[in-house]
C-alpha atoms as a PDB file:
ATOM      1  CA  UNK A   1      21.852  15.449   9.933  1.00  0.00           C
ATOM      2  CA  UNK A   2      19.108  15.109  13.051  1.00  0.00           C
ATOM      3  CA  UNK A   3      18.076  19.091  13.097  1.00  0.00           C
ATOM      4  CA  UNK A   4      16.203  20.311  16.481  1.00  0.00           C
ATOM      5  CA  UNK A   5      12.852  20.583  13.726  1.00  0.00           C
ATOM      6  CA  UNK A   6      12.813  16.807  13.404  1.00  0.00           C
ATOM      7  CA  UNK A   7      13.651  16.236  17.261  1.00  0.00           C
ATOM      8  CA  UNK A   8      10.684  17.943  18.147  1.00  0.00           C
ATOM      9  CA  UNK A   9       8.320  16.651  15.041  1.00  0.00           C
ATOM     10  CA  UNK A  10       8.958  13.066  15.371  1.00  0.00           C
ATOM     11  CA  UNK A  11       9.644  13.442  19.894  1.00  0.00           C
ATOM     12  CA  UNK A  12       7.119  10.651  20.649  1.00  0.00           C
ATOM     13  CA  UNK A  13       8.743   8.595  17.954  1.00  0.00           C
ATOM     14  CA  UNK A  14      12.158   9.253  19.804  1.00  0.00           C
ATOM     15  CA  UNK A  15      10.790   7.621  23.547  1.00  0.00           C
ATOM     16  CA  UNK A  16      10.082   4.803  21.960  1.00  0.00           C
ATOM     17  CA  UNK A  17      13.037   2.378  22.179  1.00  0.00           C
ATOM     18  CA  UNK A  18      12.191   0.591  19.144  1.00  0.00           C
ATOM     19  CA  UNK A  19      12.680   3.748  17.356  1.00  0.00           C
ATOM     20  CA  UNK A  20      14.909   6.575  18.789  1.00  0.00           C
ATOM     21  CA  UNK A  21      16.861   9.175  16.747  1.00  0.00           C
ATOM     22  CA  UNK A  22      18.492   6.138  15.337  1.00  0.00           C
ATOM     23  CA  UNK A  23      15.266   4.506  14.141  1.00  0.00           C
ATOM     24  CA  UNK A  24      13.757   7.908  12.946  1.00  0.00           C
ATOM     25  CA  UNK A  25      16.463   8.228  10.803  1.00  0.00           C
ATOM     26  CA  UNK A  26      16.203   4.767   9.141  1.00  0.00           C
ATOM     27  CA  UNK A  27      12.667   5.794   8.241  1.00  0.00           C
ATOM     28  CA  UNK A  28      14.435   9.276   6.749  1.00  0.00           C
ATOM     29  CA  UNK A  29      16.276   7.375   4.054  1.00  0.00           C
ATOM     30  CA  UNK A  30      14.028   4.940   3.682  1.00  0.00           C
ATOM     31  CA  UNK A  31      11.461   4.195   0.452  1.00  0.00           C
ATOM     32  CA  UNK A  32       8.130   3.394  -0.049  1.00  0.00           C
ATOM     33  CA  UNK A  33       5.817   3.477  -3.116  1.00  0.00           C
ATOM     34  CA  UNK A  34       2.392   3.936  -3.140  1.00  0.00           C
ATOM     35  CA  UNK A  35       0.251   2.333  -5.807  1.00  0.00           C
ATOM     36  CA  UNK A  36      -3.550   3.565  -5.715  1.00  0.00           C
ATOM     37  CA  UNK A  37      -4.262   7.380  -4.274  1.00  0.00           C
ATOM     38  CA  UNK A  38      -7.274   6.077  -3.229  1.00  0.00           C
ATOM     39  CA  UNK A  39      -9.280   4.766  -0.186  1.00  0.00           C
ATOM     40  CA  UNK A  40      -6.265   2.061   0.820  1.00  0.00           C
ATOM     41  CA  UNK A  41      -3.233   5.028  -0.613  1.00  0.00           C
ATOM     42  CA  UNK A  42      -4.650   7.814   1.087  1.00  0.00           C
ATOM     43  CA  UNK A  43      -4.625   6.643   4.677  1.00  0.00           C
ATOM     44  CA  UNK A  44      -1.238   4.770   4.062  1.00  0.00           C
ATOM     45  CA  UNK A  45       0.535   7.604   2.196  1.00  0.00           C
ATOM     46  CA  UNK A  46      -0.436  10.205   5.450  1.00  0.00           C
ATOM     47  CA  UNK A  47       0.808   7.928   7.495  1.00  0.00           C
ATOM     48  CA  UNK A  48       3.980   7.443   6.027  1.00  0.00           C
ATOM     49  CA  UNK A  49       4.165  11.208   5.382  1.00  0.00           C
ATOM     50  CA  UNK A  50       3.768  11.967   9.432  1.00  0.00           C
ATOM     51  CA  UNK A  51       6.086   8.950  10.020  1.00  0.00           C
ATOM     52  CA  UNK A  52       8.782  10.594   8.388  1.00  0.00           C
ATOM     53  CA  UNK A  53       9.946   8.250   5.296  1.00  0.00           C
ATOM     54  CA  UNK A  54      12.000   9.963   3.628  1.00  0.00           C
ATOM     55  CA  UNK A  55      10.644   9.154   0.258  1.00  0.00           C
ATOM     56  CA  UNK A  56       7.251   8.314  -0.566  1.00  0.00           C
ATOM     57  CA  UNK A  57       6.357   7.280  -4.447  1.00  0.00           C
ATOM     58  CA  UNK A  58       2.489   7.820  -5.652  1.00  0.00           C
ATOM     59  CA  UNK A  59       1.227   5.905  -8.418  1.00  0.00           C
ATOM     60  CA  UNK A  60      -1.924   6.409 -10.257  1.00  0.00           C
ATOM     61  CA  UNK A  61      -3.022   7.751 -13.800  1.00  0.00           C
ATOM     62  CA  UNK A  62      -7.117   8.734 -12.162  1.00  0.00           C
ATOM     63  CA  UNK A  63      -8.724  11.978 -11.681  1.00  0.00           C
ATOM     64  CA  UNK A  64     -10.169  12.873  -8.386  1.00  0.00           C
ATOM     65  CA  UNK A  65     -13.827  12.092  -8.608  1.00  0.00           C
ATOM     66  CA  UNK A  66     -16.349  13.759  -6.095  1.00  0.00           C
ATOM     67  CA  UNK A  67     -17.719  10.136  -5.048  1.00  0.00           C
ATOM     68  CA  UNK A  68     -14.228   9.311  -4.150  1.00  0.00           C
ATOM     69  CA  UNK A  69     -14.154  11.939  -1.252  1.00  0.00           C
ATOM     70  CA  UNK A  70     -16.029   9.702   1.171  1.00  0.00           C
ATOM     71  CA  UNK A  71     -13.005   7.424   1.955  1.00  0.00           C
ATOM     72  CA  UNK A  72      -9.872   9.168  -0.276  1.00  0.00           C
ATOM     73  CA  UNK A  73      -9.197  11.516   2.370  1.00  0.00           C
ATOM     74  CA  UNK A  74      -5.608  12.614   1.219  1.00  0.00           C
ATOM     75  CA  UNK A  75      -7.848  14.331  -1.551  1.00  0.00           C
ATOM     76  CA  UNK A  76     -10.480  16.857  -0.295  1.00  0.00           C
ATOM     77  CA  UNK A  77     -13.316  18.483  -2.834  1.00  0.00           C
ATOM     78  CA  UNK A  78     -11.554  21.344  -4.244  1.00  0.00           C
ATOM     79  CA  UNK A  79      -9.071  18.746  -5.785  1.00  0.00           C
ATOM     80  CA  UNK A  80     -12.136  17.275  -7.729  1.00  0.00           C
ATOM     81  CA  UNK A  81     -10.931  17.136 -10.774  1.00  0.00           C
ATOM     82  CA  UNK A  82      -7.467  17.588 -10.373  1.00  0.00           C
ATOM     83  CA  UNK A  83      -4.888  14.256 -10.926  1.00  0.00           C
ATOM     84  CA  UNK A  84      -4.819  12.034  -8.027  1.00  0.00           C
ATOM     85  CA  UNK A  85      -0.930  12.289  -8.159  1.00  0.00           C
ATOM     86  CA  UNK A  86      -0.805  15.718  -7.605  1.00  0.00           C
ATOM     87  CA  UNK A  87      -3.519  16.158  -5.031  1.00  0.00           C
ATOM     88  CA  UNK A  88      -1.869  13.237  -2.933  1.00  0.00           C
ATOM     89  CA  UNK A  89       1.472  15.244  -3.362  1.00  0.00           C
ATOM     90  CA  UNK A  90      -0.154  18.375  -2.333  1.00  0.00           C
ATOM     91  CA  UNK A  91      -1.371  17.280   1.238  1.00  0.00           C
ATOM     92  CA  UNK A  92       2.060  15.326   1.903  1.00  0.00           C
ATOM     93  CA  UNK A  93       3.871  18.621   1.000  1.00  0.00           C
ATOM     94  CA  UNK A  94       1.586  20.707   3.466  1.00  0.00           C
ATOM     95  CA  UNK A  95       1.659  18.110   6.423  1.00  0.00           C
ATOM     96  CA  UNK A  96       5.384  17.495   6.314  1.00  0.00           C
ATOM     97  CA  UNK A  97       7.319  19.387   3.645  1.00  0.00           C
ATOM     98  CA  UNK A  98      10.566  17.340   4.965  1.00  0.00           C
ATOM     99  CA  UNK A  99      10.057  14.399   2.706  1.00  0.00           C
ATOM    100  CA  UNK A 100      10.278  13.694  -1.112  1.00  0.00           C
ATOM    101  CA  UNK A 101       7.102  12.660  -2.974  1.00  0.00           C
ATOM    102  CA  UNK A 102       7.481  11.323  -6.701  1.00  0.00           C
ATOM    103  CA  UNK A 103       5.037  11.323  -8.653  1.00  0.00           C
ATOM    104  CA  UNK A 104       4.121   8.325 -10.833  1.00  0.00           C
ATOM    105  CA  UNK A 105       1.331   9.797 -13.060  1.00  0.00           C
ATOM    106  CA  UNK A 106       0.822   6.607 -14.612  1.00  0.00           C
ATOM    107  CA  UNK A 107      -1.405   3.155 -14.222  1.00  0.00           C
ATOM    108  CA  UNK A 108       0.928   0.464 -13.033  1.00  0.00           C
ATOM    109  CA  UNK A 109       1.472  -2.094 -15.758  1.00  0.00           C
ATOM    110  CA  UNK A 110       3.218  -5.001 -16.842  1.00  0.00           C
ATOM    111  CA  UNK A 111       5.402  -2.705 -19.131  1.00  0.00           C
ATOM    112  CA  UNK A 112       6.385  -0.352 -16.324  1.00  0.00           C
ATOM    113  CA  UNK A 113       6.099  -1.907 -13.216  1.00  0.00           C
ATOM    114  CA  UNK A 114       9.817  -3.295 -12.727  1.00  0.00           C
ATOM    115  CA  UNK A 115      11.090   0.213 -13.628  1.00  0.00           C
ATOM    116  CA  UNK A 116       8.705   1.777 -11.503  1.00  0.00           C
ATOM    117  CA  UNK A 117       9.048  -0.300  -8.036  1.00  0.00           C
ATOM    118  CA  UNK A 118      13.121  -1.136  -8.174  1.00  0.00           C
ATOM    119  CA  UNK A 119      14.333   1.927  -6.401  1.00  0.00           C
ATOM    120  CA  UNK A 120      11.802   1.054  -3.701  1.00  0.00           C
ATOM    121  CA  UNK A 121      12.524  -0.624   0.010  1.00  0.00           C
ATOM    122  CA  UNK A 122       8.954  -1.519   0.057  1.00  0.00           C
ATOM    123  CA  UNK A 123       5.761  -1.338  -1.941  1.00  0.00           C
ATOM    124  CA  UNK A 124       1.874  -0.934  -0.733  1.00  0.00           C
ATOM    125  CA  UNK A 125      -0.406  -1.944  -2.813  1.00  0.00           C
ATOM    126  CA  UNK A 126      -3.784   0.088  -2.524  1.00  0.00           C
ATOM    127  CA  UNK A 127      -4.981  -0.641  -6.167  1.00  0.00           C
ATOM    128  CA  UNK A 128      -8.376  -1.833  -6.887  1.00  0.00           C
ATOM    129  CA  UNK A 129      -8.910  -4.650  -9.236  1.00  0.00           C
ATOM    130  CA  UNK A 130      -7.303  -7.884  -9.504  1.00  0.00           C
ATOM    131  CA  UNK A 131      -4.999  -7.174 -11.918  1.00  0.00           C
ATOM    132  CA  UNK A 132      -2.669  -4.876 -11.070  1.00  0.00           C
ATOM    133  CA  UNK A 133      -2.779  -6.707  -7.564  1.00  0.00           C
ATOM    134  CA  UNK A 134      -1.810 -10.111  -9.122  1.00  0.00           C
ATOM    135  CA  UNK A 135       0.711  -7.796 -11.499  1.00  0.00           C
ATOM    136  CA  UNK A 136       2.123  -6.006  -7.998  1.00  0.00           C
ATOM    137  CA  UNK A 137       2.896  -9.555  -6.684  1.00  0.00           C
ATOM    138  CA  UNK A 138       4.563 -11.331  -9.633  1.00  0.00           C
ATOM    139  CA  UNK A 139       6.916  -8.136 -10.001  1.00  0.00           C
ATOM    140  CA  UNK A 140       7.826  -7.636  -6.346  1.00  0.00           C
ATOM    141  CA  UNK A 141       8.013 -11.216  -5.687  1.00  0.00           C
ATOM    142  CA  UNK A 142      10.536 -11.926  -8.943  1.00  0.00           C
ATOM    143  CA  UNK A 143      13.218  -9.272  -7.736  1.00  0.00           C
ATOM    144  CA  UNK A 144      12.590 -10.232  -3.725  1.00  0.00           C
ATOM    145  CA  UNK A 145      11.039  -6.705  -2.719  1.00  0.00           C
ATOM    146  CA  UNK A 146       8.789  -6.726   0.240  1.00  0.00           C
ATOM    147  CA  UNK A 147       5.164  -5.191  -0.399  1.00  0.00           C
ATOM    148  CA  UNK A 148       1.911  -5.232   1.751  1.00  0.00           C
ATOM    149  CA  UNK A 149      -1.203  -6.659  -0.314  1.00  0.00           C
ATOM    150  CA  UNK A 150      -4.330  -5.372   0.867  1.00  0.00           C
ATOM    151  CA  UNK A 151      -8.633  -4.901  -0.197  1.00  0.00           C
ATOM    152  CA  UNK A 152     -11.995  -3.919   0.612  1.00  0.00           C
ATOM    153  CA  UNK A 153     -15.557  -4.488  -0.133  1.00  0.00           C
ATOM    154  CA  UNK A 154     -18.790  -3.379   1.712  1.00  0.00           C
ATOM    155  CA  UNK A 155     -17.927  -3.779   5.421  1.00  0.00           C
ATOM    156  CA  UNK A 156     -14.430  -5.799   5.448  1.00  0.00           C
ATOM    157  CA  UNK A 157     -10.751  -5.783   4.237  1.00  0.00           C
ATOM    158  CA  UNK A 158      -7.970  -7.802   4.769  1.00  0.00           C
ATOM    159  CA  UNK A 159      -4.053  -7.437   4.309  1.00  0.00           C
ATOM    160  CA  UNK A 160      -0.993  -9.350   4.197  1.00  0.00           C
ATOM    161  CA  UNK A 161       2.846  -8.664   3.950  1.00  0.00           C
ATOM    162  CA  UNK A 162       5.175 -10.487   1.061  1.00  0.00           C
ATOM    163  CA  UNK A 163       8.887 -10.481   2.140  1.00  0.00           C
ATOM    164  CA  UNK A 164      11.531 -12.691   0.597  1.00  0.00           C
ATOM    165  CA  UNK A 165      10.622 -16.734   1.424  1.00  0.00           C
ATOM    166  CA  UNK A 166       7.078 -15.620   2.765  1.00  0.00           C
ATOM    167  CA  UNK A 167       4.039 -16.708   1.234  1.00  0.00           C
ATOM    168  CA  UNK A 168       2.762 -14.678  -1.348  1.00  0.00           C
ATOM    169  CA  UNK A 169      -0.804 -13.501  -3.169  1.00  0.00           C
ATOM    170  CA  UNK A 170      -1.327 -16.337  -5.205  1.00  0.00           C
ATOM    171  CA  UNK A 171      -0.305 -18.746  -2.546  1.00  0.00           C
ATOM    172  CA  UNK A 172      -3.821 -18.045  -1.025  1.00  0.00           C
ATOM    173  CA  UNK A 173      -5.321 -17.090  -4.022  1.00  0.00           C
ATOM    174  CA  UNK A 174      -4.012 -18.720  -7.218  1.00  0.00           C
ATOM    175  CA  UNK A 175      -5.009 -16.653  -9.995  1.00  0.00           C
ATOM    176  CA  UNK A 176      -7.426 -13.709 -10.646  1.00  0.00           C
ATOM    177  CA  UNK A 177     -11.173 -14.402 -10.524  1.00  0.00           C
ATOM    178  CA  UNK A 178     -12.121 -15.807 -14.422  1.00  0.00           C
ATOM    179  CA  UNK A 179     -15.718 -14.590 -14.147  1.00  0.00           C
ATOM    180  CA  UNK A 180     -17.482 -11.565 -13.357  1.00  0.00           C
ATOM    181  CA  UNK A 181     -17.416 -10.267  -9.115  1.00  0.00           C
ATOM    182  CA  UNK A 182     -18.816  -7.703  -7.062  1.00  0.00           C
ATOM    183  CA  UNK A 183     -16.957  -4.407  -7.066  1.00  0.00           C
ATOM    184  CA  UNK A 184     -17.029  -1.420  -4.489  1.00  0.00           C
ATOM    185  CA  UNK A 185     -18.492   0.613  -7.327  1.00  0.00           C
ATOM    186  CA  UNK A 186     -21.340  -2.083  -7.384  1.00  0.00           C
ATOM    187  CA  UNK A 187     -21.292  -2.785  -3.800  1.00  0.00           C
ATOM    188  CA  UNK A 188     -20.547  -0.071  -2.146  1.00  0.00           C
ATOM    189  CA  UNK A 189     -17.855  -0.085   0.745  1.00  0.00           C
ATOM    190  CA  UNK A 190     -17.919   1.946   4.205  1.00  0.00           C
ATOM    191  CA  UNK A 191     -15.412   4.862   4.041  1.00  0.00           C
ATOM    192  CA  UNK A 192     -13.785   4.085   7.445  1.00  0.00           C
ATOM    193  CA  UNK A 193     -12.688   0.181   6.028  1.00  0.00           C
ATOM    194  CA  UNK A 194     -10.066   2.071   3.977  1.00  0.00           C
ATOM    195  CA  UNK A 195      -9.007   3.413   6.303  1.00  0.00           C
ATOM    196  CA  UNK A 196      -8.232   0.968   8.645  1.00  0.00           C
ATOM    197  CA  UNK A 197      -6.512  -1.382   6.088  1.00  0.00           C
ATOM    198  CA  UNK A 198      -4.855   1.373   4.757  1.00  0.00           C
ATOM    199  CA  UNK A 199      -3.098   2.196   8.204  1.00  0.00           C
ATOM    200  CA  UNK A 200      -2.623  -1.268   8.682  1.00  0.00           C
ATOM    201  CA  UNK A 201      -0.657  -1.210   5.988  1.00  0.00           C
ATOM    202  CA  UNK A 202       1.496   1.999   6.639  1.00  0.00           C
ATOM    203  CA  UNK A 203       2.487  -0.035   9.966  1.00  0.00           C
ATOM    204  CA  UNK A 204       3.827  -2.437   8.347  1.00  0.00           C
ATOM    205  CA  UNK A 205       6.073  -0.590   6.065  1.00  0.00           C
ATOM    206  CA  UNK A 206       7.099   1.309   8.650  1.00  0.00           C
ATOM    207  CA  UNK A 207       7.819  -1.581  11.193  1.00  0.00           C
ATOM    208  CA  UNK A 208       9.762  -2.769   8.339  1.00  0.00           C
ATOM    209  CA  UNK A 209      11.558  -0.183   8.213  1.00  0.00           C
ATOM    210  CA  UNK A 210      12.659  -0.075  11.475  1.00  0.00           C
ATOM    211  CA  UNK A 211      13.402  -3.553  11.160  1.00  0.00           C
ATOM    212  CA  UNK A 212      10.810  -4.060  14.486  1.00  0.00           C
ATOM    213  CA  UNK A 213       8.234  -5.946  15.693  1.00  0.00           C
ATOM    214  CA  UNK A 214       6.334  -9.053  13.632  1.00  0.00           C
ATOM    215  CA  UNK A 215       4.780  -8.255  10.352  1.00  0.00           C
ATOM    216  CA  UNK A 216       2.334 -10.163   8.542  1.00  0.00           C
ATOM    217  CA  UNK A 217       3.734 -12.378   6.916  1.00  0.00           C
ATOM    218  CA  UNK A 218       2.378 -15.917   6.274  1.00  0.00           C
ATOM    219  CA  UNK A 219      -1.059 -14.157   7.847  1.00  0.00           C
ATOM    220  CA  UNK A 220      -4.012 -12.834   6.532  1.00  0.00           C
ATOM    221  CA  UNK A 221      -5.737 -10.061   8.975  1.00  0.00           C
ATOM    222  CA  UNK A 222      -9.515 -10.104   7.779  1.00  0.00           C
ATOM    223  CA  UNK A 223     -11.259  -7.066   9.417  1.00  0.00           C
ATOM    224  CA  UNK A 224     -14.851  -6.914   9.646  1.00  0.00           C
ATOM    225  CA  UNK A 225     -16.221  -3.407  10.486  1.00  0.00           C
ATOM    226  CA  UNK A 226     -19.674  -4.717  11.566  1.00  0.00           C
ATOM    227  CA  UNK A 227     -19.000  -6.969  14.179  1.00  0.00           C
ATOM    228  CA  UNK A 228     -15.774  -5.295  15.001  1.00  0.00           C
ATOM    229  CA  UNK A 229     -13.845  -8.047  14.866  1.00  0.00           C
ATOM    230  CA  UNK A 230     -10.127  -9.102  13.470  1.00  0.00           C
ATOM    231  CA  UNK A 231      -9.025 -12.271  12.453  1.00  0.00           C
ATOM    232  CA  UNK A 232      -5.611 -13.906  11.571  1.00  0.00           C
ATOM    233  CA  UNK A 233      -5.741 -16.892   9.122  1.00  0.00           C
ATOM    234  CA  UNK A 234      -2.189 -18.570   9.034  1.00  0.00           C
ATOM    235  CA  UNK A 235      -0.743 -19.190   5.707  1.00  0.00           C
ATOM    236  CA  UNK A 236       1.750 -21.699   3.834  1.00  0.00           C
ATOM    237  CA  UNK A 237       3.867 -21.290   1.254  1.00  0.00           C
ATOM    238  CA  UNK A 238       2.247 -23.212  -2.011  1.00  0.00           C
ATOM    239  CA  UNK A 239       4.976 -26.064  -2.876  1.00  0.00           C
ATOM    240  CA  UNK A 240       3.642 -25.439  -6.686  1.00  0.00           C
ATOM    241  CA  UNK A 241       3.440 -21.848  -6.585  1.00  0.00           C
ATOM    242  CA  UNK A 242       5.958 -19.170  -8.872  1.00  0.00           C
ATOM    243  CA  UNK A 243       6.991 -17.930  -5.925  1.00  0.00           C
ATOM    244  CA  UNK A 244       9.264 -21.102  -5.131  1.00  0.00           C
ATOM    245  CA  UNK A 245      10.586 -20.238  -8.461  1.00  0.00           C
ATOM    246  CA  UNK A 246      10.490 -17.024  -9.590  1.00  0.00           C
ATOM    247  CA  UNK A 247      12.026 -17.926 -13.561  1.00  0.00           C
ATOM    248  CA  UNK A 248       8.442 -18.865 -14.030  1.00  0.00           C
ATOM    249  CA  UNK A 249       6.909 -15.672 -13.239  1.00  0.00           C
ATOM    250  CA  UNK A 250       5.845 -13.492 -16.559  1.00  0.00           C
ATOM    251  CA  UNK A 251       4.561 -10.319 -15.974  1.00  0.00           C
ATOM    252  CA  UNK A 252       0.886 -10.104 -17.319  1.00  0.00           C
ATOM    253  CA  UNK A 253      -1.572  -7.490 -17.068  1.00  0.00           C
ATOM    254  CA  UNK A 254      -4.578 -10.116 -17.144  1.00  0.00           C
ATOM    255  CA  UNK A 255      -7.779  -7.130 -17.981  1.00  0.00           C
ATOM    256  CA  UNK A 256      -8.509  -3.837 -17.701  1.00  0.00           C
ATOM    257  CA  UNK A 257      -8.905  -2.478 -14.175  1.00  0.00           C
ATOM    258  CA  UNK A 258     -12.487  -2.691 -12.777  1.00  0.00           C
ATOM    259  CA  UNK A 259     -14.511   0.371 -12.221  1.00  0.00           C
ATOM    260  CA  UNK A 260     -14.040  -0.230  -8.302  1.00  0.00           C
ATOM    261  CA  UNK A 261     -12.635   3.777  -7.115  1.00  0.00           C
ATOM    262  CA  UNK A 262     -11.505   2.683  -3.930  1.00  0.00           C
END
């Protein structure tokens, strides 16, 4: 039922004609879990929050750490301390108490992943290490679920979106990195970059969604903060990757996550 609250809350949703009450309430049922309640989570989880999804999933096992406060802004510093989880759920709750949050207090791995994403329309993947983002793409890609990849490091990001017959992660990037690379905890990243991959990403579940617009699929968007500048690189499908055929896709958790806090 569309109640005169949500007409008025989600009104400038309603002009649009890609959305309408008919729209709004496609993003009311729909489902979208949130790996990471960090710097690429926080942003993306708001968004979806005002946005009205209906259910939003948060998944991370971490603590909210003061240093984490200059890009996590879904936490704020009297949640120092507290679980990520539970802070995230906190702010969702307080900016629109209409929606269901469910909590995932746990770090996404190759044991719980499949049970963890499969009542999910789509999946964002704000996680910060290698792993788990190789680990997010074998699992969503196996069952066909649609998920937005996306990173940061000093001044840039970049994002993609996986749907079913789309080029995937390791179509660009084949496997994880064997040997040691720079993290944000060694290389520091500007708060705002985050953010704008983070929103990035929020659009794109939500244009999903909606079932509007083109999302970004077979594209990378590279964003670099300094110059201002965005950038799509096209992509193809890899003729030898898993993704052609998912029976060869084992889910592996390849080392333990980085100490990169997005």
């Amino acid at each position: 039922m569309f109640t005169v609250e949500a007409a008025e809350r989600y009104s400038r949703h309603i002009l649009l004609k890609e959305v309408g009450v008919a729209g709004q309430m496609k993003l009311g049922k729909g489902k979208v879990l949130v790996v990471g309640a960090g710097g690429l989570g926080s942003p993306a989880a708001m968004y979806l929050a005002a946005a009205g999804v209906g259910t939003i999933g948060i998944a991370d096992a971490d603590k909210v750490d003061l240093s984490n406060l200059q890009r996590q802004i879904i936490h704020s510093t009297e949640d120092v301390g507290k679980r990520k989880t539970l802070s995230a759920k906190e702010t969702i709750d307080a900016l629109n108490p209409n929606i269901s949050v469910v909590i995932h207090d746990v770090f996404v791995d190759s044991k719980n992943i499949a049970g963890i994403i499969k009542d999910y329309d789509f999946v964002i993947d704000g996680t910060d290490n290698f792993s788990s983002k190789f680990l997010i793409n074998d699992a969503c890609v196996s069952v066909g679920k649609a998920f937005s990849h996306g990173g940061v490091l000093r001044f840039s990001g970049q994002t993609m979106t996986y749907v079913k017959g789309a080029p995937c992660l390791r179509c660009i990037f084949k496997n994880p990195p064997e040997k040691e690379v720079l993290t944000c905890r060694d290389s520091g990243v500007l708060g705002v970059v985050p953010g704008v991959i983070g929103t990035v990403q929020a659009c794109e579940a939500v244009k999903y969604l909606l079932g509007a617009g083109e999302l970004l699929t077979g594209k990378l968007l590279i964003f670099d903060a300094l110059r201002t500048d965005f950038r799509k690189i096209e992509i193809k499908r890899d003729a030898d990757c898993t993704c052609g055929d998912i029976n060869r896709i084992k889910l592996v958790d390849y080392a333990p996550p980085q100490n990169c806090r997005l």
